[in-house]
Protein backbone atom coordinates (compact mmCIF):
# COMPACT_ATOMS: atom_id res chain seq x y z
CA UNK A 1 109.95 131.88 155.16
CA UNK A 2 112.53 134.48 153.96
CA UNK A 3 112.64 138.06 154.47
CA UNK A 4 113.39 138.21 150.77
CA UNK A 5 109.64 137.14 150.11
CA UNK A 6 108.43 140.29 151.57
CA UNK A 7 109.77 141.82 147.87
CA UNK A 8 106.59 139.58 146.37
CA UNK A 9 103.77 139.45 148.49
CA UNK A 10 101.37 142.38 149.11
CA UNK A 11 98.38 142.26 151.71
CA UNK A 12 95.45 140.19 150.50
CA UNK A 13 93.19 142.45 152.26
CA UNK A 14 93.63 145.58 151.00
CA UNK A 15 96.57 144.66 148.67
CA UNK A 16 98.86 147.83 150.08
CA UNK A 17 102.63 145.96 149.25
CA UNK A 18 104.25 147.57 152.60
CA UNK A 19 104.40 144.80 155.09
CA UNK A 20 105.83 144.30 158.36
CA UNK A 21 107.74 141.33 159.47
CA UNK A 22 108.12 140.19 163.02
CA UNK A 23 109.71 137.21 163.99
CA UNK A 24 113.06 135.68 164.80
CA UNK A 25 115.58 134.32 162.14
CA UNK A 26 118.01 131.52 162.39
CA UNK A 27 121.49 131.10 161.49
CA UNK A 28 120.30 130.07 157.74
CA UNK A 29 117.65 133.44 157.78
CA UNK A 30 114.65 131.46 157.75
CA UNK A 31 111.73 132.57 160.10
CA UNK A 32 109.87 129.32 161.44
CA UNK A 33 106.93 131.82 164.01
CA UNK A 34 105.85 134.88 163.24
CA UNK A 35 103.88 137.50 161.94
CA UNK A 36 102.84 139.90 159.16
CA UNK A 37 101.25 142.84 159.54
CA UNK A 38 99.95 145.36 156.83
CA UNK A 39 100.69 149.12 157.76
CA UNK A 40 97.47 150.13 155.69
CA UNK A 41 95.03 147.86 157.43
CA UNK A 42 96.12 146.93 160.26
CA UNK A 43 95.62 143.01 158.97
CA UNK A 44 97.85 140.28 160.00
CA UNK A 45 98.61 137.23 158.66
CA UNK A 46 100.38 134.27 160.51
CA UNK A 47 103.78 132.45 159.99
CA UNK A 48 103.48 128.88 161.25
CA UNK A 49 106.35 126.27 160.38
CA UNK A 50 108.15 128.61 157.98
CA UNK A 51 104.58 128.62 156.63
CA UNK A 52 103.10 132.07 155.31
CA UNK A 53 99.53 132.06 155.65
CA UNK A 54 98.37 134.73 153.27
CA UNK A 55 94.34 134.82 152.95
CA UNK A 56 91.84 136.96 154.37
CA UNK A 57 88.68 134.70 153.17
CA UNK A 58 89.06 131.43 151.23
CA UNK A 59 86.11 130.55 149.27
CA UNK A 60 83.66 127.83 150.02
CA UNK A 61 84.62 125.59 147.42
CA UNK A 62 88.33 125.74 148.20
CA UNK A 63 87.33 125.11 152.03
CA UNK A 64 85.29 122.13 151.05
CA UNK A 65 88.18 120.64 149.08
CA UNK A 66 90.99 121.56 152.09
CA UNK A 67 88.15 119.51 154.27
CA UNK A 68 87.80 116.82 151.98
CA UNK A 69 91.51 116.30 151.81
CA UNK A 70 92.60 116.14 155.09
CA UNK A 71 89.92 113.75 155.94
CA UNK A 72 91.14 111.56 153.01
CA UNK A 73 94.51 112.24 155.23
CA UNK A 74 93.05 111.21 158.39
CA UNK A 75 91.66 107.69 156.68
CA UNK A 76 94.78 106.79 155.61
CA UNK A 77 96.91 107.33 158.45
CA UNK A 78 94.29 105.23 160.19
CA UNK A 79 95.24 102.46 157.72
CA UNK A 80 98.89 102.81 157.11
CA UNK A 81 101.83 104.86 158.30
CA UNK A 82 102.39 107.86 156.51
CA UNK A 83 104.03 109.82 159.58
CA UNK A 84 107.71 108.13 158.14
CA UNK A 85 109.12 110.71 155.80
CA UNK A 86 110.46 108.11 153.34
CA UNK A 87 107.36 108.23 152.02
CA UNK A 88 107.62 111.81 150.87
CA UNK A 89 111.36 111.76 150.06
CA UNK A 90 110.62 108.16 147.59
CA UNK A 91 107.56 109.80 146.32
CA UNK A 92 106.07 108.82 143.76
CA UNK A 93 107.42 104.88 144.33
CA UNK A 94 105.13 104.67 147.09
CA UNK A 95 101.37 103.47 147.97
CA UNK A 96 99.15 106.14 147.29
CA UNK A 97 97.03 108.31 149.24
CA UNK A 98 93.48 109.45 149.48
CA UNK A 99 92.30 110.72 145.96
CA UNK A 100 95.69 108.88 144.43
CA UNK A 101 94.96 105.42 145.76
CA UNK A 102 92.09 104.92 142.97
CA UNK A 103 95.31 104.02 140.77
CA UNK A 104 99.19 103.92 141.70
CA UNK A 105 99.66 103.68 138.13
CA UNK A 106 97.75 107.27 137.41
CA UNK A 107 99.70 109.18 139.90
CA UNK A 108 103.00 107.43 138.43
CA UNK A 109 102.41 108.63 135.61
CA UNK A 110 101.62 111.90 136.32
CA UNK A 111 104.65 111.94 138.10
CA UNK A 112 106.62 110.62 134.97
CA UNK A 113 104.96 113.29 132.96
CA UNK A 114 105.62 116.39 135.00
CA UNK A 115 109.67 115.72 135.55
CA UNK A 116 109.98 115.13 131.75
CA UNK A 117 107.71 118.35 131.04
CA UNK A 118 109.75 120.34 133.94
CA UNK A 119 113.04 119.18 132.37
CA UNK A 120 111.36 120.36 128.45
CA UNK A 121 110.23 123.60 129.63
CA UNK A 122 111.81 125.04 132.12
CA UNK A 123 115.41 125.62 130.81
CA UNK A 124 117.12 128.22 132.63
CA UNK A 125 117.98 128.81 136.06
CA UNK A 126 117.68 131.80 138.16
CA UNK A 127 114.25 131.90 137.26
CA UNK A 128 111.33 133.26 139.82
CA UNK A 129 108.82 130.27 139.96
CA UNK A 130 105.57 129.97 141.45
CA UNK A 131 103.64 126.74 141.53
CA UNK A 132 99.77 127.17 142.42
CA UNK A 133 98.22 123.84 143.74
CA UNK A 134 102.02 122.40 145.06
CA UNK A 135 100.44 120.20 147.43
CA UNK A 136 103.46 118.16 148.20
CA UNK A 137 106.12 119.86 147.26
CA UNK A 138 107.56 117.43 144.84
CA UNK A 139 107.49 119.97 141.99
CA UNK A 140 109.18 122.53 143.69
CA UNK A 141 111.93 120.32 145.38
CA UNK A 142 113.08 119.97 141.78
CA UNK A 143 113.47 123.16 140.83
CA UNK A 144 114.40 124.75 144.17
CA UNK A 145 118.26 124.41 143.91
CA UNK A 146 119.11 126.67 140.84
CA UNK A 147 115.60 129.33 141.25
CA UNK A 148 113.55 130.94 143.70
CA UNK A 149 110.60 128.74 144.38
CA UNK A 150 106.95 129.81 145.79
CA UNK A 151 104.78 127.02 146.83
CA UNK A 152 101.01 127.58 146.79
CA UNK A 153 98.65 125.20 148.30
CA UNK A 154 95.62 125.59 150.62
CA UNK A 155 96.86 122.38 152.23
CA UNK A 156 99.23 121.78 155.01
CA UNK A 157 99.20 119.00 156.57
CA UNK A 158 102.20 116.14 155.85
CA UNK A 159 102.58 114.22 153.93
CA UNK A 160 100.50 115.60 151.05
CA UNK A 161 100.41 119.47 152.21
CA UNK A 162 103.35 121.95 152.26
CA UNK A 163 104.51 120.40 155.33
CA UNK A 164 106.22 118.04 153.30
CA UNK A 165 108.89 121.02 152.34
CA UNK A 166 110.20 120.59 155.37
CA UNK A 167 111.41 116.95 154.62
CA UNK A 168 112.62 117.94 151.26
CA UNK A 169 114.43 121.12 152.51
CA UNK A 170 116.16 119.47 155.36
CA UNK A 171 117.42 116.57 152.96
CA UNK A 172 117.96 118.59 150.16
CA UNK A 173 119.45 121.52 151.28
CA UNK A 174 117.13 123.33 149.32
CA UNK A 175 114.91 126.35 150.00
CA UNK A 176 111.60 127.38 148.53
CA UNK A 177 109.09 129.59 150.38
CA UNK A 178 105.39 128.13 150.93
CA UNK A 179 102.30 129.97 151.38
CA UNK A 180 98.53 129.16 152.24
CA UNK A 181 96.13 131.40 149.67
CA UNK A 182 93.27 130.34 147.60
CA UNK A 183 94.18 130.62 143.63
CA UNK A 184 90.98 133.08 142.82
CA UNK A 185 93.17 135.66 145.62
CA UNK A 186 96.83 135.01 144.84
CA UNK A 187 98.98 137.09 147.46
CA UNK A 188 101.43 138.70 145.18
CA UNK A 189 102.14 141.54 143.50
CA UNK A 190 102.18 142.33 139.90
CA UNK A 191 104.71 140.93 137.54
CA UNK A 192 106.55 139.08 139.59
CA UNK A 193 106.82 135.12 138.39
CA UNK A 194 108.75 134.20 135.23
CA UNK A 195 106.94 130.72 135.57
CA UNK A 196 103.91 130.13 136.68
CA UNK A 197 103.51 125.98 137.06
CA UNK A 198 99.79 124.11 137.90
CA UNK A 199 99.55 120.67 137.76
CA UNK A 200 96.50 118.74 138.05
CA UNK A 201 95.06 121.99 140.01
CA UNK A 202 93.35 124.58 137.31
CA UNK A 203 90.49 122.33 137.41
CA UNK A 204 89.57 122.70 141.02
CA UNK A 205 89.83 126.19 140.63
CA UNK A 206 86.44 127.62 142.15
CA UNK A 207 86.41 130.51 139.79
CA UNK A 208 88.60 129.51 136.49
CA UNK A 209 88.35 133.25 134.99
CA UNK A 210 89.16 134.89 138.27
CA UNK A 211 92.19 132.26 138.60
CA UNK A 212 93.33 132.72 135.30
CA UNK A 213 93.06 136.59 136.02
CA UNK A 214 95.13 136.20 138.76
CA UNK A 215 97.84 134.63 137.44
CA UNK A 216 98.04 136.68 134.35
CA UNK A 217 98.57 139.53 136.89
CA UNK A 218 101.65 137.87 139.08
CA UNK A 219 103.36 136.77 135.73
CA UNK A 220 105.85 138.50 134.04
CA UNK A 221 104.90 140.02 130.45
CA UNK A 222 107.94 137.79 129.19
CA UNK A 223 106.62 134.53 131.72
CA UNK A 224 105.11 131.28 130.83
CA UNK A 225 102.43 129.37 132.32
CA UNK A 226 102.92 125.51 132.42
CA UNK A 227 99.90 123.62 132.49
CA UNK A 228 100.10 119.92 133.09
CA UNK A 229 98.25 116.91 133.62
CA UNK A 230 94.80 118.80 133.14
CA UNK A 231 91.67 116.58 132.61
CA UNK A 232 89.55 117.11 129.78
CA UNK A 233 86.33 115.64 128.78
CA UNK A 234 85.85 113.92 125.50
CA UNK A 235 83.36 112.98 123.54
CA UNK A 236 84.33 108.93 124.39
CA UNK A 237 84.28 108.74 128.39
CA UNK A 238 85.99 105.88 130.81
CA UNK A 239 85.84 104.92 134.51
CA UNK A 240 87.97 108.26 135.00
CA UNK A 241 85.04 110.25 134.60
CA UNK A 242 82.80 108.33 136.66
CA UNK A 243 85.25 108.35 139.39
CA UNK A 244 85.33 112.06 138.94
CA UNK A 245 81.53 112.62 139.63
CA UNK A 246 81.68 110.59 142.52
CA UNK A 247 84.55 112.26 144.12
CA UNK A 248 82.39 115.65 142.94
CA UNK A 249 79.54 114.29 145.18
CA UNK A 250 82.15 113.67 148.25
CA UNK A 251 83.02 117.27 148.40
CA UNK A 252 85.63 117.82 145.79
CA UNK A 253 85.28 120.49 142.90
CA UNK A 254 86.37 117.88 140.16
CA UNK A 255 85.26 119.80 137.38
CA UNK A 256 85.56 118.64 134.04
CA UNK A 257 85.79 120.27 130.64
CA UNK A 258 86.19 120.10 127.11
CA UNK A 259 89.56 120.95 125.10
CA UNK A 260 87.59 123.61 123.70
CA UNK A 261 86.09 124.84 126.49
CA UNK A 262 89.63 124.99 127.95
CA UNK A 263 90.95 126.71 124.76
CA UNK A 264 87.87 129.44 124.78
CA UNK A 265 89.09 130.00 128.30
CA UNK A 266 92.89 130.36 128.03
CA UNK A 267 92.22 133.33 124.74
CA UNK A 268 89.71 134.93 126.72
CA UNK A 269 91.75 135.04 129.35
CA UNK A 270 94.11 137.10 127.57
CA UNK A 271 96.61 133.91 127.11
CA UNK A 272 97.93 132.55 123.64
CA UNK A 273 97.59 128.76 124.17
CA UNK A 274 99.66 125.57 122.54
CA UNK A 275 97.98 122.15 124.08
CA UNK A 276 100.30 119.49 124.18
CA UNK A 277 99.64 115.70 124.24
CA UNK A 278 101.14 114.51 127.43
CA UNK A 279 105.04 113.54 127.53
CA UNK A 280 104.60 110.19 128.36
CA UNK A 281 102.00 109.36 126.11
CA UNK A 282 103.65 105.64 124.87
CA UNK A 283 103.48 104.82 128.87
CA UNK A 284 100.05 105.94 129.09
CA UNK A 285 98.85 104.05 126.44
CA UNK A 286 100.41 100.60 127.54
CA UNK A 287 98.13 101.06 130.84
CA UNK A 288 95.23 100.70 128.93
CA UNK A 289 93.39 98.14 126.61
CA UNK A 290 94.79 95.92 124.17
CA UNK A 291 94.15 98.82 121.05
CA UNK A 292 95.67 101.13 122.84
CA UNK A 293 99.08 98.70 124.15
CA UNK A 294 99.20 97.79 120.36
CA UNK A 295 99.56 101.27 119.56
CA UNK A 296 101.63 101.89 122.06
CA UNK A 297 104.22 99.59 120.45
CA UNK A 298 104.11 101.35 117.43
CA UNK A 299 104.62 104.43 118.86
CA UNK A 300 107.57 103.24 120.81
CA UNK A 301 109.58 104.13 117.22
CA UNK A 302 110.49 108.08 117.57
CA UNK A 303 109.23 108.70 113.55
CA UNK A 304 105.65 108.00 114.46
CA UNK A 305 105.66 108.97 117.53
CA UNK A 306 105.90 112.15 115.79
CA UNK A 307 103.85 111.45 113.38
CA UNK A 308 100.98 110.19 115.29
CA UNK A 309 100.95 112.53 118.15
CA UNK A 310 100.80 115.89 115.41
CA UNK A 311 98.17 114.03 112.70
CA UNK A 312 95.70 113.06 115.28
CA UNK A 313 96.37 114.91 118.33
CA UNK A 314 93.33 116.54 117.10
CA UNK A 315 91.33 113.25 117.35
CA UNK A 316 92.68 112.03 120.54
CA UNK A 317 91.74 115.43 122.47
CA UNK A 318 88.33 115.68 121.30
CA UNK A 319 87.62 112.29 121.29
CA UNK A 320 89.16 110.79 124.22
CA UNK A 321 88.91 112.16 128.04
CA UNK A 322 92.46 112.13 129.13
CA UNK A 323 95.36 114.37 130.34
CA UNK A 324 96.47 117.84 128.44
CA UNK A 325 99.98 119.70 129.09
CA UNK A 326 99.89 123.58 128.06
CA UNK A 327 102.24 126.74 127.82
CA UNK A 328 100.17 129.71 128.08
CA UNK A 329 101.44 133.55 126.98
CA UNK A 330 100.07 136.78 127.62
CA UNK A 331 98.30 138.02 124.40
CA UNK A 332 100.76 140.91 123.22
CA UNK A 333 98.30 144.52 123.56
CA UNK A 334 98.89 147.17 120.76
């Protein structure tokens, strides 16, 4: 971490902003060891790896997912090796891991439609960005070089925690800070984020109203929240949902709900909400049966893309389970 993060954070204890660093900088200012302590409470929190650890209590759910992912780590590494950084630095050409190996394709294309929505949304630099759910790091090591950068995870552990910063950092020449905090308790103080980015994360949430509380607090009144790559359920299922329940079973909080659902959630939340179809929709659809590749096809010419993806986005979210991009804004208050 950064000394400059201390102008963010506040103590997740008692949530007094004041506190103290100890620890030693390098040449660069980044603290690797260390320690925070809150001159209210008397609460410390730890700095391991450059690594904030900012949580008093993380909830059960979000323990049972942090367990269920770093055994999913542990099977894998058993298997194949993962310890060679290339793997985070090619990312997402890779073999998956854990949860991801169900379908290399999937995580592709989640991959393909996060750096086109990244590039679409986020279009000025200088900007202060949090991403809750980071995981990786892959996100952030994107954005990094022209904004500051928060990474939020509850997982550590390389090559799929915020461990993995340290690869892109060092090859990058990059910086973005990383912290350990469960999204129902973010660690920050009011108004602070001009961007607040999830990506396949809101869903785990173990609390969505307290989560979505919580970030309307840390973003700015003029900040955006980008949603992306959020399952829904529709009313026409697939293997993706069975895959879901069974992962639900092993530990994971893989909830699932409807477009409405999510919609009723985001305005009573206190967020104005526009869904999106995902960005990569044509490359979707070619994954998938011969309908859908035919389609697909004809979607390939720009005109109906557009056409297509505004008539019946309405039928495709309600009748389809799939993927949903967002950009939520605080509700203006008169």
């Amino acid at each position: 971490m950064r000394q400059e993060l201390l102008n963010y954070i506040h103590c997740p204890a008692c949530g007094e902003a004041t506190l103290n660093l100890s620890g030693s900088e390098d040449d660069k200012g980044n603290i690797s060891d260390g320690q925070l302590n809150c001159v209210k409470c008397r609460s410390f929190f730890k700095i391991d790896r450059g690594i904030v650890y900012l949580f008093k209590n993380m909830s059960e759910i979000a323990l049972k997912d942090k367990a269920s992912h770093e055994q999913e780590i542990a099977d894998d590494k058993a298997r194949l090796d993962f310890q060679d950084d290339d793997w985070i630095l090619n990312y997402p050409d890779v073999i998956q891991m854990g949860i991801d190996a169900r379908s290399e394709k999937t995580g592709k294309l989640i991959s393909e439609n996060t750096e086109l929505s990244i590039k679409k949304f986020i279009n000025k630099s200088n900007s202060v960005i949090l991403e809750i759910g980071a995981g990786k790091c892959w996100v952030m090591s994107r954005l990094a070089k022209h904004n500051y950068c928060v990474a939020l995870d509850i997982l550590t552990r390389k090559p799929i925690g915020l461990e993995a910063g340290e690869v892109y950092m060092a090859n990058y020449r990059i910086f973005f800070e990383r912290v350990v905090a469960d999204m129902i308790e973010l660690p920050f103080k009011d108004q602070m984020f001009d961007y607040v980015i999830i990506s396949s994360t809101l869903h785990h949430s173990p609390d969505l109203n307290k989560t979505l509380a919580e970030v309307k607090r840390v973003l700015k009144s003029s900040g955006q929240v980008i949603l992306l790559n959020e399952p829904y359920q529709g009313l026409i299922g697939g293997q993706e949902r069975t895959l879901a329940q069974a992962d639900y079973e092993r530990g994971l909080h893989e909830a699932r709900y409807s477009i409405k659902f999510w919609h009723d959630s985001f305005s009573s939340g206190g967020f104005m909400a526009k869904i999106f179809l995902p960005e990569n929709l044509v490359s979707i659809l070619k994954f998938k049966s011969w309908p859908f590749k035919k389609l697909a096809v004809l979607l390939s010419r720009p005109l109906f893309l557009h056409i297509i993806t505004n008539l019946f986005k309405p039928v495709i979210l309600y009748g389809f389970d799939g993927y949903f991009n967002a950009i939520l804004k605080k509700r203006e208050t008169r």
